[in-house]
C-alpha atoms as a PDB file:
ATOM      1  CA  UNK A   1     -38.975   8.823  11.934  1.00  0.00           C
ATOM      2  CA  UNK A   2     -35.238   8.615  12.649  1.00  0.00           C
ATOM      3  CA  UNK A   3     -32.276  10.481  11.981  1.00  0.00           C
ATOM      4  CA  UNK A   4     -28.799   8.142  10.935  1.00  0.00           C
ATOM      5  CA  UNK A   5     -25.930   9.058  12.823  1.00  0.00           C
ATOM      6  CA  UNK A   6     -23.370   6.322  11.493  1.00  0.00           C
ATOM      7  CA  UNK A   7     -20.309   8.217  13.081  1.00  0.00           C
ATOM      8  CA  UNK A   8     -21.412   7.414  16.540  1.00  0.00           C
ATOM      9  CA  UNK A   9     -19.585   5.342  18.726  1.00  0.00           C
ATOM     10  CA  UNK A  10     -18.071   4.347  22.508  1.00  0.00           C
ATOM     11  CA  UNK A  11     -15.081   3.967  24.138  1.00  0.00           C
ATOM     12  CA  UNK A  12     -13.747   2.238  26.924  1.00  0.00           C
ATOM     13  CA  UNK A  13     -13.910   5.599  29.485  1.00  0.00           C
ATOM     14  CA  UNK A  14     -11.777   3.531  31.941  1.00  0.00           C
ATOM     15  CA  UNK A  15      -8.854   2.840  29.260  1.00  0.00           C
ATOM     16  CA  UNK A  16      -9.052   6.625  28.908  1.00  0.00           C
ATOM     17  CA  UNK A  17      -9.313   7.875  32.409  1.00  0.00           C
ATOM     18  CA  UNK A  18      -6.355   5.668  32.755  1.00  0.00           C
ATOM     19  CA  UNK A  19      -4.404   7.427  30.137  1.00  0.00           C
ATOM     20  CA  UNK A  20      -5.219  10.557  31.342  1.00  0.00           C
ATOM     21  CA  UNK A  21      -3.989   9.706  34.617  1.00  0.00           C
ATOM     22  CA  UNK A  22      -0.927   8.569  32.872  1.00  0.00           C
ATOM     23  CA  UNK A  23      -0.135  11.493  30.963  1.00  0.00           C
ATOM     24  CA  UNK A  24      -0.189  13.601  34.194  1.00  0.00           C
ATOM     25  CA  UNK A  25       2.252  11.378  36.166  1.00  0.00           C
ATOM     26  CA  UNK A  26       4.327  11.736  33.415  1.00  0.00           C
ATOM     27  CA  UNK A  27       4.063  15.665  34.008  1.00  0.00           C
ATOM     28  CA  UNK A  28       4.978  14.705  37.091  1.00  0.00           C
ATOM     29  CA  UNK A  29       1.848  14.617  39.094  1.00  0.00           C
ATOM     30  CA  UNK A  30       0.919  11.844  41.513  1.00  0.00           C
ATOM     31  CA  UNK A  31      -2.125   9.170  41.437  1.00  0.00           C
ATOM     32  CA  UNK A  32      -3.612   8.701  45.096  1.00  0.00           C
ATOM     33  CA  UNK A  33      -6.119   6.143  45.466  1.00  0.00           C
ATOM     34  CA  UNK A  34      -7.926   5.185  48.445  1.00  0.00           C
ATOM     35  CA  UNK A  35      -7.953   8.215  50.562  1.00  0.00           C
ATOM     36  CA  UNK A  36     -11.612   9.507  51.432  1.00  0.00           C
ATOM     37  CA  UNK A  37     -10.945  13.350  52.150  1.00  0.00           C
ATOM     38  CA  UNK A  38     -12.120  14.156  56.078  1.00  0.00           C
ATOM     39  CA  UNK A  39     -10.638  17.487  56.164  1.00  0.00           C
ATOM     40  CA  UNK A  40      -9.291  20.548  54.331  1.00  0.00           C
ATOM     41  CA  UNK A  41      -8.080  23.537  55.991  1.00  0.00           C
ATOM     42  CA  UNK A  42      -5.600  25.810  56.051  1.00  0.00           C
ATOM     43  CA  UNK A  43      -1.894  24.998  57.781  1.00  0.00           C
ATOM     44  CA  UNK A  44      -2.165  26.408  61.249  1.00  0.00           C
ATOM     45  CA  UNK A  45       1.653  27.290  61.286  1.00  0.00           C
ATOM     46  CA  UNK A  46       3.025  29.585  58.357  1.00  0.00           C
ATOM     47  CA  UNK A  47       4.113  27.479  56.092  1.00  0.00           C
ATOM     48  CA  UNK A  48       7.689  26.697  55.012  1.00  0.00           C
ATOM     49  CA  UNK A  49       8.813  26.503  51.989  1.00  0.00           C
ATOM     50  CA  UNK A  50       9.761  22.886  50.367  1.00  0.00           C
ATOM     51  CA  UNK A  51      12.966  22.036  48.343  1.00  0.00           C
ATOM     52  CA  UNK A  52      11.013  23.507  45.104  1.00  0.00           C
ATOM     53  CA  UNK A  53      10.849  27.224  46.870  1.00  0.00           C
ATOM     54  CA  UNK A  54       7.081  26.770  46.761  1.00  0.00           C
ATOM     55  CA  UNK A  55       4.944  27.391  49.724  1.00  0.00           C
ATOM     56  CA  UNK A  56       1.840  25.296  50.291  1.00  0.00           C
ATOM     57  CA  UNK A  57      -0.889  26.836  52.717  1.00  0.00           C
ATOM     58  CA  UNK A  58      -3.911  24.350  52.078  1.00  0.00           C
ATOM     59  CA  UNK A  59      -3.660  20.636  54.409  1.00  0.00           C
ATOM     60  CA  UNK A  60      -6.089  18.112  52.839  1.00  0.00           C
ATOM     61  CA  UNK A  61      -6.414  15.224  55.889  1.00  0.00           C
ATOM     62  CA  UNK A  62      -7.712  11.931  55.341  1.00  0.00           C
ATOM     63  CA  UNK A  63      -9.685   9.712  57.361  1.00  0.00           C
ATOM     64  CA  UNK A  64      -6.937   7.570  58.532  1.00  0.00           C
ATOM     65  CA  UNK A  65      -4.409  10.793  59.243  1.00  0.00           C
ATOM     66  CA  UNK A  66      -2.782  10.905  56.401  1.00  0.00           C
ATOM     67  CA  UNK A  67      -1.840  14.297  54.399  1.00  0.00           C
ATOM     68  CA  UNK A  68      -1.168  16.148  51.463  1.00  0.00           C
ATOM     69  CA  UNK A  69      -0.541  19.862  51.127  1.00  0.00           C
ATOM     70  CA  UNK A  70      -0.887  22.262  48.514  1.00  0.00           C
ATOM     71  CA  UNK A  71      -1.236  25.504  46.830  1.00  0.00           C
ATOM     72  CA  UNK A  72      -4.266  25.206  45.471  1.00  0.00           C
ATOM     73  CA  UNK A  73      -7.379  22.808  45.715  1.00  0.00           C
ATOM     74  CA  UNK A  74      -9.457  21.300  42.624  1.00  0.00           C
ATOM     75  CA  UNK A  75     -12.395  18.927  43.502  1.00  0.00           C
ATOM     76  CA  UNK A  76     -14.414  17.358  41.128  1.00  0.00           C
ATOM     77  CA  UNK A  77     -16.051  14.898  43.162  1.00  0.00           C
ATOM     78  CA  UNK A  78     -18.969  13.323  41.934  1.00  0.00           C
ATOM     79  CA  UNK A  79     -21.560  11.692  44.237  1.00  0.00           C
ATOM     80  CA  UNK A  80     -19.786  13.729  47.372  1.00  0.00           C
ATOM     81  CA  UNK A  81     -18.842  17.283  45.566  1.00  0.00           C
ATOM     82  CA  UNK A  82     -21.217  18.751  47.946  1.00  0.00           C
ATOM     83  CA  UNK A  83     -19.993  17.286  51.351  1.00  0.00           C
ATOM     84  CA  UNK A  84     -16.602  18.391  49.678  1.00  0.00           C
ATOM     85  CA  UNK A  85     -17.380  21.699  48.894  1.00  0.00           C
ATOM     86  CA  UNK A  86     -18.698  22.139  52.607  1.00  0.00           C
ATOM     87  CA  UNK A  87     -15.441  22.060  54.281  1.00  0.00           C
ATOM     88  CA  UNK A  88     -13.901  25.085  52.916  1.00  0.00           C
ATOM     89  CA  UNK A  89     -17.185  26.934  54.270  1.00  0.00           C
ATOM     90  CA  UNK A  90     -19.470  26.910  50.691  1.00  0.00           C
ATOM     91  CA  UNK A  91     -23.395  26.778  50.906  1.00  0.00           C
ATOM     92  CA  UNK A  92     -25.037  23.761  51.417  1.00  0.00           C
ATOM     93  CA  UNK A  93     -27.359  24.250  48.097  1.00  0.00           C
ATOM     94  CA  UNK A  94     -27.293  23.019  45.547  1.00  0.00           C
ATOM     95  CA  UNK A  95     -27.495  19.129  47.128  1.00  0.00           C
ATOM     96  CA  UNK A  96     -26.598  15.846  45.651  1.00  0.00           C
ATOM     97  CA  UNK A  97     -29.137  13.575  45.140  1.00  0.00           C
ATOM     98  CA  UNK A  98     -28.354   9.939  44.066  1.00  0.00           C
ATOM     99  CA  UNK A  99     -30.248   8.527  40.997  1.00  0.00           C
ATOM    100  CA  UNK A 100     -29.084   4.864  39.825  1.00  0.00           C
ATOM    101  CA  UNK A 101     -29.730   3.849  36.437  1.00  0.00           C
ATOM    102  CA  UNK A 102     -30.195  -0.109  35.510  1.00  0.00           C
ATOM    103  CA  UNK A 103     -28.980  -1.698  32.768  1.00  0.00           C
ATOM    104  CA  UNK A 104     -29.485  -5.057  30.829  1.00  0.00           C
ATOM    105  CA  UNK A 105     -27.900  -6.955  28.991  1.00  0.00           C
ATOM    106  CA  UNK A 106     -28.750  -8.470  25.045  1.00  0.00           C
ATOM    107  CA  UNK A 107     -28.281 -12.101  25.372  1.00  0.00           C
ATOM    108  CA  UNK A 108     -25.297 -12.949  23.341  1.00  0.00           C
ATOM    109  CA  UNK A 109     -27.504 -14.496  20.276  1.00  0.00           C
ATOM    110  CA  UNK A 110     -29.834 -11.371  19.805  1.00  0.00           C
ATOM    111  CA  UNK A 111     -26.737  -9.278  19.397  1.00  0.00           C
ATOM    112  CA  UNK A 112     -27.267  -9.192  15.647  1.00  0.00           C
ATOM    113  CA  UNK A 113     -30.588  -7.217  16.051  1.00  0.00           C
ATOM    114  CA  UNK A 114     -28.693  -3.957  16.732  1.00  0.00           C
ATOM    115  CA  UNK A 115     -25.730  -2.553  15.009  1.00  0.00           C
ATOM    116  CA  UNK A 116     -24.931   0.683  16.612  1.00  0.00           C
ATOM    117  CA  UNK A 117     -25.869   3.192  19.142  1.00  0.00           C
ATOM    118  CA  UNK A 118     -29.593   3.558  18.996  1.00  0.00           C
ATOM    119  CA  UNK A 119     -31.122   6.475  21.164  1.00  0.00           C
ATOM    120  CA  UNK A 120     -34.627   7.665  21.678  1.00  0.00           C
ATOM    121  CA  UNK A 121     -35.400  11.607  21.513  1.00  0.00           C
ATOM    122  CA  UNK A 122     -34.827  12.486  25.049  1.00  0.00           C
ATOM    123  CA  UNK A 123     -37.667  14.605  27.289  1.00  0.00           C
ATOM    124  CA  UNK A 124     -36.384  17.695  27.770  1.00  0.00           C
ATOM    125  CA  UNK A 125     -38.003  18.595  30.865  1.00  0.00           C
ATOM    126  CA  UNK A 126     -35.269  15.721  32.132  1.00  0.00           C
ATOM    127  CA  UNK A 127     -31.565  15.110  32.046  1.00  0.00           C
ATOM    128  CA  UNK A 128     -31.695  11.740  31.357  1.00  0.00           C
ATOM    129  CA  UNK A 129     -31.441  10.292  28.020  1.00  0.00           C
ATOM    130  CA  UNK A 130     -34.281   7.660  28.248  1.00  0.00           C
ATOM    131  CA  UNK A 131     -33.564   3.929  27.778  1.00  0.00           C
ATOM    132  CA  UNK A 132     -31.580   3.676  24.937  1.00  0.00           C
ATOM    133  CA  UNK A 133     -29.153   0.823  22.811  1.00  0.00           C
ATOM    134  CA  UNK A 134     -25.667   0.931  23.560  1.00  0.00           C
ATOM    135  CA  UNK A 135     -23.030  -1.506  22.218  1.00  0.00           C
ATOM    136  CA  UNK A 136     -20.045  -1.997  23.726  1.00  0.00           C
ATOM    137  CA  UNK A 137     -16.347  -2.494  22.949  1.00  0.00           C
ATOM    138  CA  UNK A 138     -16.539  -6.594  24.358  1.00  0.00           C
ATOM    139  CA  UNK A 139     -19.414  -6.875  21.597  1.00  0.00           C
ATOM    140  CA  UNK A 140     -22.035  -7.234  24.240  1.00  0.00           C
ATOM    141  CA  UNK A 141     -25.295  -4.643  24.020  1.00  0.00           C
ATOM    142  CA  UNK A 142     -26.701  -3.013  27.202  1.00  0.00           C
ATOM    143  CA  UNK A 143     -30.296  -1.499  26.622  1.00  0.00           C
ATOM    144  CA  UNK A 144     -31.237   1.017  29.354  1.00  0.00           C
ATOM    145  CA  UNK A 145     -30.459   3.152  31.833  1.00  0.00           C
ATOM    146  CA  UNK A 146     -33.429   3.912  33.446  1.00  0.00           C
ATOM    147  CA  UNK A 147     -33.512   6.858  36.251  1.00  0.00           C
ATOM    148  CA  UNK A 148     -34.653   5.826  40.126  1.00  0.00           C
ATOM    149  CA  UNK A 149     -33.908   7.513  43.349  1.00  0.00           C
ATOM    150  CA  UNK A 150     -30.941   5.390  44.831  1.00  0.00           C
ATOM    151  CA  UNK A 151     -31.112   4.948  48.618  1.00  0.00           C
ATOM    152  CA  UNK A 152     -27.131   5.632  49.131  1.00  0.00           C
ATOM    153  CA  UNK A 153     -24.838   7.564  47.028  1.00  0.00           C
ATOM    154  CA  UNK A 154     -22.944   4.573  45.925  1.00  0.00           C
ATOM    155  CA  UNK A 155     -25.959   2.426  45.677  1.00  0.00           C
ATOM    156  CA  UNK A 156     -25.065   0.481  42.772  1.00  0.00           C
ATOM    157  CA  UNK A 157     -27.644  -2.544  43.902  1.00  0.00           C
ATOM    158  CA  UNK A 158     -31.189  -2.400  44.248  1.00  0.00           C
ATOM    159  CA  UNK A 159     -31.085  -2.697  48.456  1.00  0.00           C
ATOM    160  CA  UNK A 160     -27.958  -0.832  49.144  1.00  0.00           C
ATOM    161  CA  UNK A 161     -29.344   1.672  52.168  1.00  0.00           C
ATOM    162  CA  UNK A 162     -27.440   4.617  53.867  1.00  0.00           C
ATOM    163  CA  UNK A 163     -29.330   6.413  56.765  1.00  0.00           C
ATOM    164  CA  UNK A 164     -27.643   9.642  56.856  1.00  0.00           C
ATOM    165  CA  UNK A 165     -27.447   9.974  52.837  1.00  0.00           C
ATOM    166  CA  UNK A 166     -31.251   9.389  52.742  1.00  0.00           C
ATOM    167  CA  UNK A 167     -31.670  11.988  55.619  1.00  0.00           C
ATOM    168  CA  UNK A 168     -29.291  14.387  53.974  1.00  0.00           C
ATOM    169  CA  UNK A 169     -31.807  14.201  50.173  1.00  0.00           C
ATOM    170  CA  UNK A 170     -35.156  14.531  52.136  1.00  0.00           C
ATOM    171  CA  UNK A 171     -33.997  17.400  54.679  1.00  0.00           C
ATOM    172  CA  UNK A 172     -31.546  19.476  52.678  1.00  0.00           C
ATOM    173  CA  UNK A 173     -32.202  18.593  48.964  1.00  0.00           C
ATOM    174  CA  UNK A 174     -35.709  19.818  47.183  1.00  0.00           C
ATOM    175  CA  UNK A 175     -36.306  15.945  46.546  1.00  0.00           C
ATOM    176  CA  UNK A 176     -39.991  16.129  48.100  1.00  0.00           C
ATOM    177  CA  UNK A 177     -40.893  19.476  45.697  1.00  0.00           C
ATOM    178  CA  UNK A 178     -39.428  17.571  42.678  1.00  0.00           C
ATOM    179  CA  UNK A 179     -41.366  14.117  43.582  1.00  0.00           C
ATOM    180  CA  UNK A 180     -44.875  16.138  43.561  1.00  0.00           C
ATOM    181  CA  UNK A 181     -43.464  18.073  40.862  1.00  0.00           C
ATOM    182  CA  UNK A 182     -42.649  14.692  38.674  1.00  0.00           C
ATOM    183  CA  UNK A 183     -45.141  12.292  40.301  1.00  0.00           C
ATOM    184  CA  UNK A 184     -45.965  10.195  37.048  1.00  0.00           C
ATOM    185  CA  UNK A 185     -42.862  10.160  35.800  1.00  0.00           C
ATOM    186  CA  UNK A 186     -40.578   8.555  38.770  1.00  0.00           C
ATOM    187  CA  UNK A 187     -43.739   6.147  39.355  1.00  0.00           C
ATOM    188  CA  UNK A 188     -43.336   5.034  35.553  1.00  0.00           C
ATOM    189  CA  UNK A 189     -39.612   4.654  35.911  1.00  0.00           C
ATOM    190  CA  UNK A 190     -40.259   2.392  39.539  1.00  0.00           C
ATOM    191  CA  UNK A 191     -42.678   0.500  37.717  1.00  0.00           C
ATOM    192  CA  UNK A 192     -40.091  -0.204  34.818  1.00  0.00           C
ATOM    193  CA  UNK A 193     -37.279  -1.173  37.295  1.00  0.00           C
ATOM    194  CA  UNK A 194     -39.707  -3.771  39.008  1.00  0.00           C
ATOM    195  CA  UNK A 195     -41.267  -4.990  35.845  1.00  0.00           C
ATOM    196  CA  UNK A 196     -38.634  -6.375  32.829  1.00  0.00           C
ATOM    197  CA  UNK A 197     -41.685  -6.785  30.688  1.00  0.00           C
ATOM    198  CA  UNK A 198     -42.932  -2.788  30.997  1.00  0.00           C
ATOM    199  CA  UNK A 199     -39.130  -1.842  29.932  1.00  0.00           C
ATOM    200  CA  UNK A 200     -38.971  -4.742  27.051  1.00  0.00           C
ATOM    201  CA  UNK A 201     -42.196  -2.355  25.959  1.00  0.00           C
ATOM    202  CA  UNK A 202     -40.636   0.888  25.817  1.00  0.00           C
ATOM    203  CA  UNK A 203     -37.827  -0.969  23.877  1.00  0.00           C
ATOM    204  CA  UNK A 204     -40.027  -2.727  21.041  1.00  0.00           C
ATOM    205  CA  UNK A 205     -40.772   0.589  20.188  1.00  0.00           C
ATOM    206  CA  UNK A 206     -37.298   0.591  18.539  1.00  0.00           C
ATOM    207  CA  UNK A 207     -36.715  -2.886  17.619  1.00  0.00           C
ATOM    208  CA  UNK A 208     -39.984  -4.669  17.507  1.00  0.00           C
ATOM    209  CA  UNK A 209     -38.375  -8.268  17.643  1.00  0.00           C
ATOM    210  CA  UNK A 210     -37.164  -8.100  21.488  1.00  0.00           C
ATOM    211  CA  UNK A 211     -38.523  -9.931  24.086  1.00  0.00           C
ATOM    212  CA  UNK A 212     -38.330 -10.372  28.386  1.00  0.00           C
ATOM    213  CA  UNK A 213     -36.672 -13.794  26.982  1.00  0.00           C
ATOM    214  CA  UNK A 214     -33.972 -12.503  24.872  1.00  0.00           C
ATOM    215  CA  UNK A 215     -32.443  -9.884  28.038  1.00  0.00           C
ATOM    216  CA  UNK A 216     -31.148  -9.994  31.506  1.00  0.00           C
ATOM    217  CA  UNK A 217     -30.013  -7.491  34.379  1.00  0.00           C
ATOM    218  CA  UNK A 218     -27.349  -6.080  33.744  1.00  0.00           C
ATOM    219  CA  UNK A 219     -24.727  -3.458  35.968  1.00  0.00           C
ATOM    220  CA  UNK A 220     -25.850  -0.249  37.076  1.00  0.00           C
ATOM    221  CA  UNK A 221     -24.135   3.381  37.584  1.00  0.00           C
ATOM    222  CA  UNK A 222     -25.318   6.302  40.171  1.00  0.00           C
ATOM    223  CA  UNK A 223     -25.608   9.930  38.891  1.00  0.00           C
ATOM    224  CA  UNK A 224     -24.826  12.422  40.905  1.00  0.00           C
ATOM    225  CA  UNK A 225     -27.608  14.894  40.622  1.00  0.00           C
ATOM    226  CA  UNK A 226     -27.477  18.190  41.667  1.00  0.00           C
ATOM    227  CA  UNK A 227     -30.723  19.329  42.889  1.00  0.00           C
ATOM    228  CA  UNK A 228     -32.044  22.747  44.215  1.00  0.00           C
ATOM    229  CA  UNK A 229     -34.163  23.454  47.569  1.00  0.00           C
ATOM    230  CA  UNK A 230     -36.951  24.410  44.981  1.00  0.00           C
ATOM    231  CA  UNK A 231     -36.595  21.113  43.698  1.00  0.00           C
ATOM    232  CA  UNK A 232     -34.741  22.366  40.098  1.00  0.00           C
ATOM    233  CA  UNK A 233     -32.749  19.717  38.323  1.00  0.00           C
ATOM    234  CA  UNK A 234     -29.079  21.687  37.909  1.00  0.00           C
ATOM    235  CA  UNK A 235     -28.305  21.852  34.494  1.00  0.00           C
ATOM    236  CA  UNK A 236     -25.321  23.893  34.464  1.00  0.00           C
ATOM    237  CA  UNK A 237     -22.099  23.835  35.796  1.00  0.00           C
ATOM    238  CA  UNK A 238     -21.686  25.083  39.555  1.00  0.00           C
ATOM    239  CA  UNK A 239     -17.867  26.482  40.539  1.00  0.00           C
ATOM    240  CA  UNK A 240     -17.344  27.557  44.253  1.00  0.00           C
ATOM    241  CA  UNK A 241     -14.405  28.446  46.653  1.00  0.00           C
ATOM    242  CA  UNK A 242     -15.672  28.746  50.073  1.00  0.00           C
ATOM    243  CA  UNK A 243     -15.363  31.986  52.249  1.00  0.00           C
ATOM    244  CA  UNK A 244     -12.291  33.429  53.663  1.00  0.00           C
ATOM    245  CA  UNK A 245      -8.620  32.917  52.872  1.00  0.00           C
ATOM    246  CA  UNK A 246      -9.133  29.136  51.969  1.00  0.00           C
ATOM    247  CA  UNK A 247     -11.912  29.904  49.896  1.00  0.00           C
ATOM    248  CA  UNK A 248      -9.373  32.322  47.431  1.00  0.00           C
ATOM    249  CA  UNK A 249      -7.475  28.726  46.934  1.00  0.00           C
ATOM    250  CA  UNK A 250     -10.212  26.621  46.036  1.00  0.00           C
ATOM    251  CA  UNK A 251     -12.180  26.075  42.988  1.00  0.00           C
ATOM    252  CA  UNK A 252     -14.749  23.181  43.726  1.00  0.00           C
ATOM    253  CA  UNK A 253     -16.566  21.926  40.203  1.00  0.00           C
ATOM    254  CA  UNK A 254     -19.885  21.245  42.111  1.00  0.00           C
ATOM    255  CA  UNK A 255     -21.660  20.132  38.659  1.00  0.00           C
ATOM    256  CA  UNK A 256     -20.551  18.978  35.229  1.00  0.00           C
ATOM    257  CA  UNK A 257     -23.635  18.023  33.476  1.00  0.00           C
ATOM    258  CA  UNK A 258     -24.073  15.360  30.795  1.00  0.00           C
ATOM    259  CA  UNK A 259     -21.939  15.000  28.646  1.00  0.00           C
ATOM    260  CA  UNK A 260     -18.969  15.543  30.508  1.00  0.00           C
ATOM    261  CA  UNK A 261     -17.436  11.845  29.773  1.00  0.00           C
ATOM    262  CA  UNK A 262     -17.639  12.607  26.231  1.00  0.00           C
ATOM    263  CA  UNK A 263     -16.688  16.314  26.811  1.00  0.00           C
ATOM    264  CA  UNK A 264     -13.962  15.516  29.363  1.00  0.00           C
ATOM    265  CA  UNK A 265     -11.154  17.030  27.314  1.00  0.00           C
ATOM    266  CA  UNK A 266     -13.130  20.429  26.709  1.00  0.00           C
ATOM    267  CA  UNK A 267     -14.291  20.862  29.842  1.00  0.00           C
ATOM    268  CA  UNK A 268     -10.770  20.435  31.664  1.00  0.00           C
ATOM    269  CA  UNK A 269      -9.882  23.217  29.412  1.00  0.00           C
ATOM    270  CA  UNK A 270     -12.667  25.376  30.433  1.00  0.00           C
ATOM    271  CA  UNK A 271     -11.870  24.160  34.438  1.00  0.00           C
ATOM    272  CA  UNK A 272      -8.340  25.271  33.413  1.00  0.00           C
ATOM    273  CA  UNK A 273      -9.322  28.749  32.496  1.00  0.00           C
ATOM    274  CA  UNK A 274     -11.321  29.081  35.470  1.00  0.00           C
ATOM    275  CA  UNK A 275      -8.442  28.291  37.602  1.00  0.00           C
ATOM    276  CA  UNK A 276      -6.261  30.734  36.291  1.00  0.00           C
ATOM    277  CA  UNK A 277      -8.759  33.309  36.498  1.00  0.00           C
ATOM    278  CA  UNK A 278      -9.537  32.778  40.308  1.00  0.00           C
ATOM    279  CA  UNK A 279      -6.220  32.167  41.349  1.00  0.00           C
ATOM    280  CA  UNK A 280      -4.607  34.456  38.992  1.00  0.00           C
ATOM    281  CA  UNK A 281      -1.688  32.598  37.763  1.00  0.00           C
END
């Protein structure tokens, strides 16, 4: 049994992070790349004000010096919105936890077997949408992800290691409750990363003519996986300031869960709201 979506698609999500970026230097906003946050506090002197009249209180510091100051502080930060969050003061919970999810890749003449987005019925007890059909704008057709614990928190290949992010999930994170909690599961999802054959299985289930000859590996991403000290997959969103004066300036977005690609444009409106709410502008 299936249900026929045919209005499904993609889109090229860098073309449109891209835009969006445009559209807001066109507001007049600026685009800083390449500058890995170290601290953000607020500026020991009173401030003065700038040529605008404005006053700006909050001094975000780089790791090579550099800085920018503000009024107020949005973070959305992904694989480190927790490290982030914990300079302005805010709880350590809920923890990131690095998952990386492999894809492959159709070989270019068993393209014709699939003709749109094909997607199994996820397990609910999971975020993850199970390993699932995807073509993409180049014409090319990546069948996966799958869902294993990466080993650094951009760990986009198999043996990429960090010590301190690995110390940071097994210490602060609930990763050991949800492991005993999920045994089966992450030992079927190791097995399918090892094995192409035990994946090519789960995916004959949807198109019976596939074989381990007709794929290959593929890219990979990293989800950034907020996870509880009881070991509770986060499914919700997660705002947080910090304590004291900073903390009234600061709205970290400590979780957007899936699909916030897809629902970037609602969810920036909902972030919006939230901003004007806390900061009362």
């Amino acid at each position: 049994m299936a249900i026929d979506c045919p209005y499904t698609g993609i889109v090229d999500y860098r073309q449109v992070a891209l835009s969006f970026a445009k559209d807001f230097q066109e507001a007049g906003g600026f685009v800083l790349t390449n500058f890995e946050v170290k601290d953000i506090e607020l500026a020991k002197e009173s401030p003065s004000r700038s040529k605008d009249g404005m006053k700006y209180p909050i001094v975000i510091r780089n790791t090579k010096g550099e800085e920018v100051q503000c009024q107020y502080v949005v973070t959305c930060a992904g694989l480190y919105s927790d490290r982030i969050s914990e300079l302005s003061g805010c709880n350590p919970d809920p923890q990131i936890v690095p998952f990386r999810g492999d894809y492959l890749i159709l070989k270019p003449e068993k393209c014709y077997l699939v003709k749109g987005n094909i997607y199994p019925v996820p397990d609910s007890r999971f975020p993850f949408l199970g390993v699932h059909f995807t073509p993409r704008m180049d014409g090319s057709i990546w069948l996966g992800p799958n869902a294993v614990l990466a080993f650094k928190r951009e760990g986009y290949r198999p043996f990429d290691f960090s010590a301190r992010d690995i110390m940071d999930v097994i210490i602060k994170s609930g990763l050991i409750k949800l492991v005993f909690q999920n045994f089966s599961y992450g030992v079927n999802e190791m097995y399918k990363a090892c094995f192409l054959s035990a994946t090519v299985k789960h995916l004959q289930k949807f198109i019976p003519e596939i074989t381990v000859s007709d794929i290959l590996r593929g890219p990979a991403g990293v989800r950034a996986q907020a996870l509880d000290r009881d070991g509770n997959l986060i499914e919700d969103f997660v705002f947080d300031g910090g304590v004291g004066d900073i903390g009234n300036r600061i709205l970290h977005v400590r979780n957007a869960p899936s699909p916030a690609a897809t629902s970037s444009l609602a969810i920036s409106g909902m972030i919006a709201d939230e901003v004007q709410q806390r900061f009362k502008l």
